[in-house]
PDB file of N, CA and C in Angstrom:
ATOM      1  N   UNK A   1       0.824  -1.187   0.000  1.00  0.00           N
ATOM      2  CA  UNK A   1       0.000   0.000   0.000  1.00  0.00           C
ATOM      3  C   UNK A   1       0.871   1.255   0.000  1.00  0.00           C
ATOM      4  N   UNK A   2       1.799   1.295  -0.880  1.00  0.00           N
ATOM      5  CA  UNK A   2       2.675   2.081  -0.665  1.00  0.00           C
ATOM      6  C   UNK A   2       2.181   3.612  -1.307  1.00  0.00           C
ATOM      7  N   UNK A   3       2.173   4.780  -0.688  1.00  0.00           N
ATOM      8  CA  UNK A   3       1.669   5.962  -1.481  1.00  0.00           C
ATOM      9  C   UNK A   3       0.258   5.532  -1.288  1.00  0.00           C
ATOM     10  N   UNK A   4      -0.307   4.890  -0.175  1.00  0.00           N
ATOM     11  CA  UNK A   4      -1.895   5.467   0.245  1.00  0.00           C
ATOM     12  C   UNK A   4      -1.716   5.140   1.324  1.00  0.00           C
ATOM     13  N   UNK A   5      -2.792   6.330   1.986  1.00  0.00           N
ATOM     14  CA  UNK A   5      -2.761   6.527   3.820  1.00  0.00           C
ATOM     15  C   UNK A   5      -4.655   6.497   3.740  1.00  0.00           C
ATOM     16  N   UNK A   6      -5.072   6.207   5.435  1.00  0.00           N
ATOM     17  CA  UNK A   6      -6.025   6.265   5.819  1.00  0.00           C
ATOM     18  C   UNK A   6      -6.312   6.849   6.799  1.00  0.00           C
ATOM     19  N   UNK A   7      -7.675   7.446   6.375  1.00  0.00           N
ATOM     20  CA  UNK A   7      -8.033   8.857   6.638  1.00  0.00           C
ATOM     21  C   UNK A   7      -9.683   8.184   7.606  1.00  0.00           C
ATOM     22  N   UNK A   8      -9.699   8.599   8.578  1.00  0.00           N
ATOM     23  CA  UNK A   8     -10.790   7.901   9.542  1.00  0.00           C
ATOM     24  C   UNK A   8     -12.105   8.613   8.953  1.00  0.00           C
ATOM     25  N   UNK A   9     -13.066   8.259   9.460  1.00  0.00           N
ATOM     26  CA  UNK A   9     -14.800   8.381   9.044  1.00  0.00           C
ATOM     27  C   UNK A   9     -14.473   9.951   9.371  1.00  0.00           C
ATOM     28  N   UNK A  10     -14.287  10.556  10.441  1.00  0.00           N
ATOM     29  CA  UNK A  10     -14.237  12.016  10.137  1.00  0.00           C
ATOM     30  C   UNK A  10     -13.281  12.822   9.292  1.00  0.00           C
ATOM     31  N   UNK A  11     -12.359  12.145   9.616  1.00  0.00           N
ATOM     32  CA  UNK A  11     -11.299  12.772   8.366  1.00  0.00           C
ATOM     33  C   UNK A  11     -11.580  12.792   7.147  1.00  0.00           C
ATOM     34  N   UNK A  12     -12.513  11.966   6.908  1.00  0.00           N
ATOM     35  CA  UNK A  12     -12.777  11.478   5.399  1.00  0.00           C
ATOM     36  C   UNK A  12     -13.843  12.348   4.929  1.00  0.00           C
ATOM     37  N   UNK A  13     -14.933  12.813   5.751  1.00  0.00           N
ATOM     38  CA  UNK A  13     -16.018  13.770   5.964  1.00  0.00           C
ATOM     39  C   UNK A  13     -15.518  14.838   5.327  1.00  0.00           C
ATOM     40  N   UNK A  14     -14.629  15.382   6.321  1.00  0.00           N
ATOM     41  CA  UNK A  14     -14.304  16.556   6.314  1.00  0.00           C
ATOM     42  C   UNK A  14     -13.120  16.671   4.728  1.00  0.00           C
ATOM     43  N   UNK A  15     -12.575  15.858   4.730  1.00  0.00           N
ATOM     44  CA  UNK A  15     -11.681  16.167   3.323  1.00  0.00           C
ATOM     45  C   UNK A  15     -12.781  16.133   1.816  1.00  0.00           C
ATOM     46  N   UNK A  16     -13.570  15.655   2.378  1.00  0.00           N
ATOM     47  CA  UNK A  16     -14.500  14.911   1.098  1.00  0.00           C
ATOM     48  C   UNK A  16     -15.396  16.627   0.972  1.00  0.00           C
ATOM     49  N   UNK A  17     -16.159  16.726   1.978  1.00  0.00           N
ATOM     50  CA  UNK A  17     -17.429  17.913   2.091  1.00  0.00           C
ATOM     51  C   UNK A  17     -16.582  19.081   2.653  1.00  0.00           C
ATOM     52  N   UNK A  18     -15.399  19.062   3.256  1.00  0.00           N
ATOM     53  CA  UNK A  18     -14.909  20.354   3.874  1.00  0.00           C
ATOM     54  C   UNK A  18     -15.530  20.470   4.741  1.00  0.00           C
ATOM     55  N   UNK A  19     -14.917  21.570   5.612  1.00  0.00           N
ATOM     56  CA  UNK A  19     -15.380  22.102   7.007  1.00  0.00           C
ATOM     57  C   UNK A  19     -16.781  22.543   7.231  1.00  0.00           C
ATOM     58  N   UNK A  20     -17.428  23.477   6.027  1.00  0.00           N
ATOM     59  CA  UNK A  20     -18.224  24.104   6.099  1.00  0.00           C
ATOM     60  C   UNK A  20     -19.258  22.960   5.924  1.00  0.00           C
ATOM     61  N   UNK A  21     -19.312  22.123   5.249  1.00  0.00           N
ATOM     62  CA  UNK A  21     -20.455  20.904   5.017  1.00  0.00           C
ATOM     63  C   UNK A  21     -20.486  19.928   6.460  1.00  0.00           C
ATOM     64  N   UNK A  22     -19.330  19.786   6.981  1.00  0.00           N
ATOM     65  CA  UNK A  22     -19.914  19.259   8.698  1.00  0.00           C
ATOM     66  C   UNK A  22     -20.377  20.012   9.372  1.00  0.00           C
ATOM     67  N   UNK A  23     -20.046  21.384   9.517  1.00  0.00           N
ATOM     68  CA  UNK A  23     -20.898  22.369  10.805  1.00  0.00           C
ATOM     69  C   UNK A  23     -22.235  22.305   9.902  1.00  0.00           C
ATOM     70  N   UNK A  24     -22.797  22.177   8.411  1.00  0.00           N
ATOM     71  CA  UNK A  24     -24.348  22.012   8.485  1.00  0.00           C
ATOM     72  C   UNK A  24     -25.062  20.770   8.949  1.00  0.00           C
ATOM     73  N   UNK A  25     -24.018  19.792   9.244  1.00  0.00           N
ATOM     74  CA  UNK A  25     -24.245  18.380   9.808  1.00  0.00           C
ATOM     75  C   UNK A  25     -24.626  18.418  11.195  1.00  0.00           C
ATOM     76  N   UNK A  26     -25.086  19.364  11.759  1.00  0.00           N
ATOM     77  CA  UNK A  26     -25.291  19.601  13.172  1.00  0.00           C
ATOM     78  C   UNK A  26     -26.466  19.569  13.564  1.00  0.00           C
ATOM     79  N   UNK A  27     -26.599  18.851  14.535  1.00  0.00           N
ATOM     80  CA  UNK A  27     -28.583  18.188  14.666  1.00  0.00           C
ATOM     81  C   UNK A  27     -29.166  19.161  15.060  1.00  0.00           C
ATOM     82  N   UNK A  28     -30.614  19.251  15.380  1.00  0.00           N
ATOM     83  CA  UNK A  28     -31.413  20.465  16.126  1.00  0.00           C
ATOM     84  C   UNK A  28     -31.191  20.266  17.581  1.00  0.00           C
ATOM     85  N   UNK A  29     -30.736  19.350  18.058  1.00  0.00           N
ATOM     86  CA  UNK A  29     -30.499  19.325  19.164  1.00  0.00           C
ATOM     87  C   UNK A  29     -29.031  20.222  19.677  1.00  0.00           C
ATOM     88  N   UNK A  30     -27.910  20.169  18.920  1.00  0.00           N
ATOM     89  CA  UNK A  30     -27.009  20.670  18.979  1.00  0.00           C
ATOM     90  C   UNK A  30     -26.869  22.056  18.555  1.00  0.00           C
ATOM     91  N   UNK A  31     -27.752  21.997  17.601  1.00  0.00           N
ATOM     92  CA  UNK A  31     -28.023  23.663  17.271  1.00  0.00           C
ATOM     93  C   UNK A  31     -28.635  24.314  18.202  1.00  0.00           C
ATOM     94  N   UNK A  32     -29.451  23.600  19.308  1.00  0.00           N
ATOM     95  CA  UNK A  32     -30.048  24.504  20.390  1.00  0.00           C
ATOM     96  C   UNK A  32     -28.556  24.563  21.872  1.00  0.00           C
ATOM     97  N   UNK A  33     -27.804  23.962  21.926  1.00  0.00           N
ATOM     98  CA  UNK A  33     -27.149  23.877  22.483  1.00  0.00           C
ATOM     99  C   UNK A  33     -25.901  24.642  22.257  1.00  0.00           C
ATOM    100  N   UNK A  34     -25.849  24.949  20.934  1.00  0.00           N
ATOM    101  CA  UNK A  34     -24.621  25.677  20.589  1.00  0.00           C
ATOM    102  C   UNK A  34     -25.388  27.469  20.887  1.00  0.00           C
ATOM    103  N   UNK A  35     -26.563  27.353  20.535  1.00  0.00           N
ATOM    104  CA  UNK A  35     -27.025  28.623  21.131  1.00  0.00           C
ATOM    105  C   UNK A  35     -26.426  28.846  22.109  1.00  0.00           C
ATOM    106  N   UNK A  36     -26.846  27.668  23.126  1.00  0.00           N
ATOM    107  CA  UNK A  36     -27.085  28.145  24.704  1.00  0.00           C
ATOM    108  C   UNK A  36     -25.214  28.434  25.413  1.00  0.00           C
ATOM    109  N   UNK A  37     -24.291  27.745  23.851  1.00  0.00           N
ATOM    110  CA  UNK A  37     -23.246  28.107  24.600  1.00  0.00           C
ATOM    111  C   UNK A  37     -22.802  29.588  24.111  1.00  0.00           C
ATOM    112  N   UNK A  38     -23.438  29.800  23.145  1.00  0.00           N
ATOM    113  CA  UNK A  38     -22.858  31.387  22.707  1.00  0.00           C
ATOM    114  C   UNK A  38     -23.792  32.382  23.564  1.00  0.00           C
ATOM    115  N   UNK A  39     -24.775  31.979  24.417  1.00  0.00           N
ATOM    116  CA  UNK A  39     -25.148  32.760  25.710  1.00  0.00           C
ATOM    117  C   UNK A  39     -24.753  32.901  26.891  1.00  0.00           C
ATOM    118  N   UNK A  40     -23.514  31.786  27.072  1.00  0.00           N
ATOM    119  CA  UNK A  40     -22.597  31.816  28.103  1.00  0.00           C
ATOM    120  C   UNK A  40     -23.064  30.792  28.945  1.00  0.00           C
ATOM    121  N   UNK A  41     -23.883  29.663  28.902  1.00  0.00           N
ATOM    122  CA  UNK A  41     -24.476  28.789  29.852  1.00  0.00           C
ATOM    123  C   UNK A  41     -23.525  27.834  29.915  1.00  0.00           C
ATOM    124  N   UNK A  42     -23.126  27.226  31.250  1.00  0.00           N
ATOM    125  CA  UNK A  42     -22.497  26.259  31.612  1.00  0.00           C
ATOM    126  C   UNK A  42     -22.914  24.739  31.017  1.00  0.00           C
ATOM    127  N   UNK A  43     -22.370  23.480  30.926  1.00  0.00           N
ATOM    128  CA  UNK A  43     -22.710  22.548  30.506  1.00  0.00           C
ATOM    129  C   UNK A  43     -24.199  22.146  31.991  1.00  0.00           C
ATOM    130  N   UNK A  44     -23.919  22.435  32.857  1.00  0.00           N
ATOM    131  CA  UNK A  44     -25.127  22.063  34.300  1.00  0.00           C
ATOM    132  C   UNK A  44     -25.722  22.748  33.166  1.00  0.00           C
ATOM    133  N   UNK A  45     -26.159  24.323  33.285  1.00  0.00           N
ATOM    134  CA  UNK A  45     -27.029  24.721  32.753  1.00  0.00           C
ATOM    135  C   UNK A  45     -27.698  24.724  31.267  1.00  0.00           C
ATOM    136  N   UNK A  46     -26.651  24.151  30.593  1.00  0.00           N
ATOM    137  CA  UNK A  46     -27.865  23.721  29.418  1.00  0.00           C
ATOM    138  C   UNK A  46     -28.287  22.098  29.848  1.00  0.00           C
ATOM    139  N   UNK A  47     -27.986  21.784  30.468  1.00  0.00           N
ATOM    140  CA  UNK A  47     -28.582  20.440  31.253  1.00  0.00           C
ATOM    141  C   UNK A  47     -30.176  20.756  31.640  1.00  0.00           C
ATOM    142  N   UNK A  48     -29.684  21.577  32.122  1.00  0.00           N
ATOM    143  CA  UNK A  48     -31.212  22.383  33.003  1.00  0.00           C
ATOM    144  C   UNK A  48     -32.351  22.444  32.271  1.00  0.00           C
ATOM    145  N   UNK A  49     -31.598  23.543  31.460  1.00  0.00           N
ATOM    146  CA  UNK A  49     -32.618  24.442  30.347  1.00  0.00           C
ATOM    147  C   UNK A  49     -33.076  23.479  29.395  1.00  0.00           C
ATOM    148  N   UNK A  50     -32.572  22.096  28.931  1.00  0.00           N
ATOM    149  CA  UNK A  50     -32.832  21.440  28.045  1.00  0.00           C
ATOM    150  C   UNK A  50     -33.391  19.927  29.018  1.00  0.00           C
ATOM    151  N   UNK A  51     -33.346  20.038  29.522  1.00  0.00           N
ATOM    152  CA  UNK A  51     -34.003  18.747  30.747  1.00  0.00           C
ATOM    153  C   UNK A  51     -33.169  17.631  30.371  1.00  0.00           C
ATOM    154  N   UNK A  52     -31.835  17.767  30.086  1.00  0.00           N
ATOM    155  CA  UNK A  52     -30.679  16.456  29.669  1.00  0.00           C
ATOM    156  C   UNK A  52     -30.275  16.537  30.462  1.00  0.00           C
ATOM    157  N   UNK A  53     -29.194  15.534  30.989  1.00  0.00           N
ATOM    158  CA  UNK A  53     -28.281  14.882  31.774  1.00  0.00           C
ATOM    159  C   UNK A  53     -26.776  15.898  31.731  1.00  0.00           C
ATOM    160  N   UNK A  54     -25.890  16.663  32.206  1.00  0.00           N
ATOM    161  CA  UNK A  54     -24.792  17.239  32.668  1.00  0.00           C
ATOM    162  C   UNK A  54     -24.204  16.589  31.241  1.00  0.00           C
ATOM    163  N   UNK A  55     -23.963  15.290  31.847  1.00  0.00           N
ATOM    164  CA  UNK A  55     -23.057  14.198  30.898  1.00  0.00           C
ATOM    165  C   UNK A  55     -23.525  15.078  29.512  1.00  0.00           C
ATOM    166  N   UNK A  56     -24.911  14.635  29.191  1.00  0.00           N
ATOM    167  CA  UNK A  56     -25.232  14.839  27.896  1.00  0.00           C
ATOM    168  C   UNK A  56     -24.664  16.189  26.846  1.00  0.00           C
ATOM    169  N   UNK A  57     -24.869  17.204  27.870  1.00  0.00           N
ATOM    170  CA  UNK A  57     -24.737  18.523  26.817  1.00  0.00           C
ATOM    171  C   UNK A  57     -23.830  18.266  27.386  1.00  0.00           C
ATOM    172  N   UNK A  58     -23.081  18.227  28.087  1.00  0.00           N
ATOM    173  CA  UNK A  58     -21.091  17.996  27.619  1.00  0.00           C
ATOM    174  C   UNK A  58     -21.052  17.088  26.545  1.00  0.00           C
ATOM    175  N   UNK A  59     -21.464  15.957  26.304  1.00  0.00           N
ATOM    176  CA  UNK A  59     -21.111  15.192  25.277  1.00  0.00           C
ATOM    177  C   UNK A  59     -21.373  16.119  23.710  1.00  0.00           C
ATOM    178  N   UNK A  60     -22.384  16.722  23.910  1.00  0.00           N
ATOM    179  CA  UNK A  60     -23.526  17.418  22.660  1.00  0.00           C
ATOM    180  C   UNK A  60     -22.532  18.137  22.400  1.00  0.00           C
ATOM    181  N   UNK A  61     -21.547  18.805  23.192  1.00  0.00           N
ATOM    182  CA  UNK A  61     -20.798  20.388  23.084  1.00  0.00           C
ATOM    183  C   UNK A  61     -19.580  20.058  23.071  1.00  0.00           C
ATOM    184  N   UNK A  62     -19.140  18.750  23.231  1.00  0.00           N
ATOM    185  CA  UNK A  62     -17.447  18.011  22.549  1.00  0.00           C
ATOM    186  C   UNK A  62     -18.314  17.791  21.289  1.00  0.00           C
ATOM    187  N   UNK A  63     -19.498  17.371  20.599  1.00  0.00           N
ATOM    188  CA  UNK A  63     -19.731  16.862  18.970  1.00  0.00           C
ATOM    189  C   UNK A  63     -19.568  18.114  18.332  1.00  0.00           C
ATOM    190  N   UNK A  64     -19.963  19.140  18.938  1.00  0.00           N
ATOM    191  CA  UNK A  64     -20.178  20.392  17.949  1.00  0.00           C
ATOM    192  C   UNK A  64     -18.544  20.804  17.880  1.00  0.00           C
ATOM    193  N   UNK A  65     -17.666  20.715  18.990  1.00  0.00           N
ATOM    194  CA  UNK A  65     -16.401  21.378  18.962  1.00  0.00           C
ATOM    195  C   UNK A  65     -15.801  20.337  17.704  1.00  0.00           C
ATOM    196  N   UNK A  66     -15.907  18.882  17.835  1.00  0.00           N
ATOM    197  CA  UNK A  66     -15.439  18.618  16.430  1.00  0.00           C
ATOM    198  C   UNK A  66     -16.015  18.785  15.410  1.00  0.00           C
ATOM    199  N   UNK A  67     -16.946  18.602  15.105  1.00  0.00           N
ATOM    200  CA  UNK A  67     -17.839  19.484  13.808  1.00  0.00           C
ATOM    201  C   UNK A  67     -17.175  20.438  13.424  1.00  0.00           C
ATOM    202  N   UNK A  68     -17.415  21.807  14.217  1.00  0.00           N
ATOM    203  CA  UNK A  68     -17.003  22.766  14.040  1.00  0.00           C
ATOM    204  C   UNK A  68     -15.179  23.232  13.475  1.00  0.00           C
ATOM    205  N   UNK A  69     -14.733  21.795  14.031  1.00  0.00           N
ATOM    206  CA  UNK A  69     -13.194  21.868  13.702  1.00  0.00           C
ATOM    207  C   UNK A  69     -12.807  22.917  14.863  1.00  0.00           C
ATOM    208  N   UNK A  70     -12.645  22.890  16.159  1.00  0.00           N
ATOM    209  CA  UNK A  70     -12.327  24.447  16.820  1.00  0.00           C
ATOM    210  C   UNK A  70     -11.729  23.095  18.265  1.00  0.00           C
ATOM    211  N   UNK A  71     -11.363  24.159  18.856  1.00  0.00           N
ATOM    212  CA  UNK A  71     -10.608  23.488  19.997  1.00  0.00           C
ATOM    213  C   UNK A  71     -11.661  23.922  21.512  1.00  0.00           C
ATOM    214  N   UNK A  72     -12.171  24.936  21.705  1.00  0.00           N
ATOM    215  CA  UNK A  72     -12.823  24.928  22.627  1.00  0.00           C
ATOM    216  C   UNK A  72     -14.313  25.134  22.246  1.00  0.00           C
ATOM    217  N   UNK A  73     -14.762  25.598  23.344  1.00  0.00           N
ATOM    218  CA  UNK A  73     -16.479  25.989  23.362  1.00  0.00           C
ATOM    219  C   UNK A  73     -16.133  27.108  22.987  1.00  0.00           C
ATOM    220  N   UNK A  74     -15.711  28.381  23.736  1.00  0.00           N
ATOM    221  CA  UNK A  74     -15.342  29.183  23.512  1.00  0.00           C
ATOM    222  C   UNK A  74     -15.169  29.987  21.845  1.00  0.00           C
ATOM    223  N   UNK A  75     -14.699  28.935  21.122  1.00  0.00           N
ATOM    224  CA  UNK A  75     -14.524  29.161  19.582  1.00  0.00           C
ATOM    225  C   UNK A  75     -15.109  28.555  18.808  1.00  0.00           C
ATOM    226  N   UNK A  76     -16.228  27.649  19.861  1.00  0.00           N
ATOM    227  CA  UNK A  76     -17.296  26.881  18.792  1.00  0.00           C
ATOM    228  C   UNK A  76     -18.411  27.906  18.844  1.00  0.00           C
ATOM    229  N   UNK A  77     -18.300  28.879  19.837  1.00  0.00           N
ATOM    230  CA  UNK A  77     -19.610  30.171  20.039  1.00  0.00           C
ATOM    231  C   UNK A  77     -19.246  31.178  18.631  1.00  0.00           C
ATOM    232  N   UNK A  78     -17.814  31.526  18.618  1.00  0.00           N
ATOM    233  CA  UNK A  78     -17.579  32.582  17.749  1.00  0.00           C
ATOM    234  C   UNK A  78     -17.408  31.743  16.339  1.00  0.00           C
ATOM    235  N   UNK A  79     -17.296  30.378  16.202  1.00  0.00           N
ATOM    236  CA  UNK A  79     -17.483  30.297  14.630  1.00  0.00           C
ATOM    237  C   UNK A  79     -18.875  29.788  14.497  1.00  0.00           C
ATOM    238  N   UNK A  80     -19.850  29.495  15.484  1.00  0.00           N
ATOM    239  CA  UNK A  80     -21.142  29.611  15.207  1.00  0.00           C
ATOM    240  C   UNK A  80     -21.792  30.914  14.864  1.00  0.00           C
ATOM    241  N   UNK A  81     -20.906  31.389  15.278  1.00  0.00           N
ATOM    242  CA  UNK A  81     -21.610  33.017  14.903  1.00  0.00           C
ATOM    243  C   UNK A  81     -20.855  33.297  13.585  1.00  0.00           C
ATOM    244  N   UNK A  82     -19.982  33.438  13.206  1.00  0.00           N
ATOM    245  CA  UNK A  82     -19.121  33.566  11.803  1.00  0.00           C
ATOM    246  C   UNK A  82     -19.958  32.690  10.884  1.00  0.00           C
ATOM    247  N   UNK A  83     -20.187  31.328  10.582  1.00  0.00           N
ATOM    248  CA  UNK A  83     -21.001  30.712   9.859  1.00  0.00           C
ATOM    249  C   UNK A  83     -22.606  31.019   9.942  1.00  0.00           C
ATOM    250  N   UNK A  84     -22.687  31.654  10.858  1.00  0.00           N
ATOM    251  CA  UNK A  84     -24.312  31.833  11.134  1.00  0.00           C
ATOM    252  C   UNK A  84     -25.255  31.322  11.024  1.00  0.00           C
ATOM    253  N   UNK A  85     -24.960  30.062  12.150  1.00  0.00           N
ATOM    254  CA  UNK A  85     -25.659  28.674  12.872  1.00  0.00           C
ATOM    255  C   UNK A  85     -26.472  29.101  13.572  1.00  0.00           C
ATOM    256  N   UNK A  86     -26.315  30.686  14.176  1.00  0.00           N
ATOM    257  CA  UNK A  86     -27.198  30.792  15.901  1.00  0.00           C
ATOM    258  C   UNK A  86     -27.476  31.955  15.278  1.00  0.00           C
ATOM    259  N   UNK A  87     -28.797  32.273  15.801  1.00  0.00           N
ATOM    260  CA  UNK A  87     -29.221  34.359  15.941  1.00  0.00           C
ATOM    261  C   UNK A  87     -28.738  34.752  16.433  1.00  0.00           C
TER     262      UNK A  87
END
């Protein structure tokens, strides 16, 4: 297999559709959650506000940070807002 490499299910996503075609891959569930993080709500509190489990919107808000390609929440708020995912 010399001169071919493998590229995992997201890698492959993202090389195939680009960046911008996974952040539209983002469920309604996560789209309400990425709101609630560009309003400044803690993972407890979109727990709250969304009647999920702590665990959960932490889990929901690590999917969007890889989606998004970004390293924190923090920069999954400001390129949700740059792509204009959230109002």
């Amino acid at each position: 297999m010399q001169g071919l490499r493998y590229a995992g299910p997201v890698a492959s996503h993202v090389l195939r559709d680009g960046p911008e075609r996974s952040a539209q891959d983002l469920s309604s569930r996560e789209h309400s959650v990425l709101e609630l993080v560009c309003e400044g709500f803690t993972n407890r509190e979109i727990g709250q506000h969304l009647h999920i489990a702590e665990s959960t919107a932490r889990g929901h808000v690590q999917a969007i940070i890889g989606k998004l390609h970004v390293r924190d929440r923090t920069a999954a708020a400001a390129e949700g807002v740059r792509r204009h995912l959230v109002d």
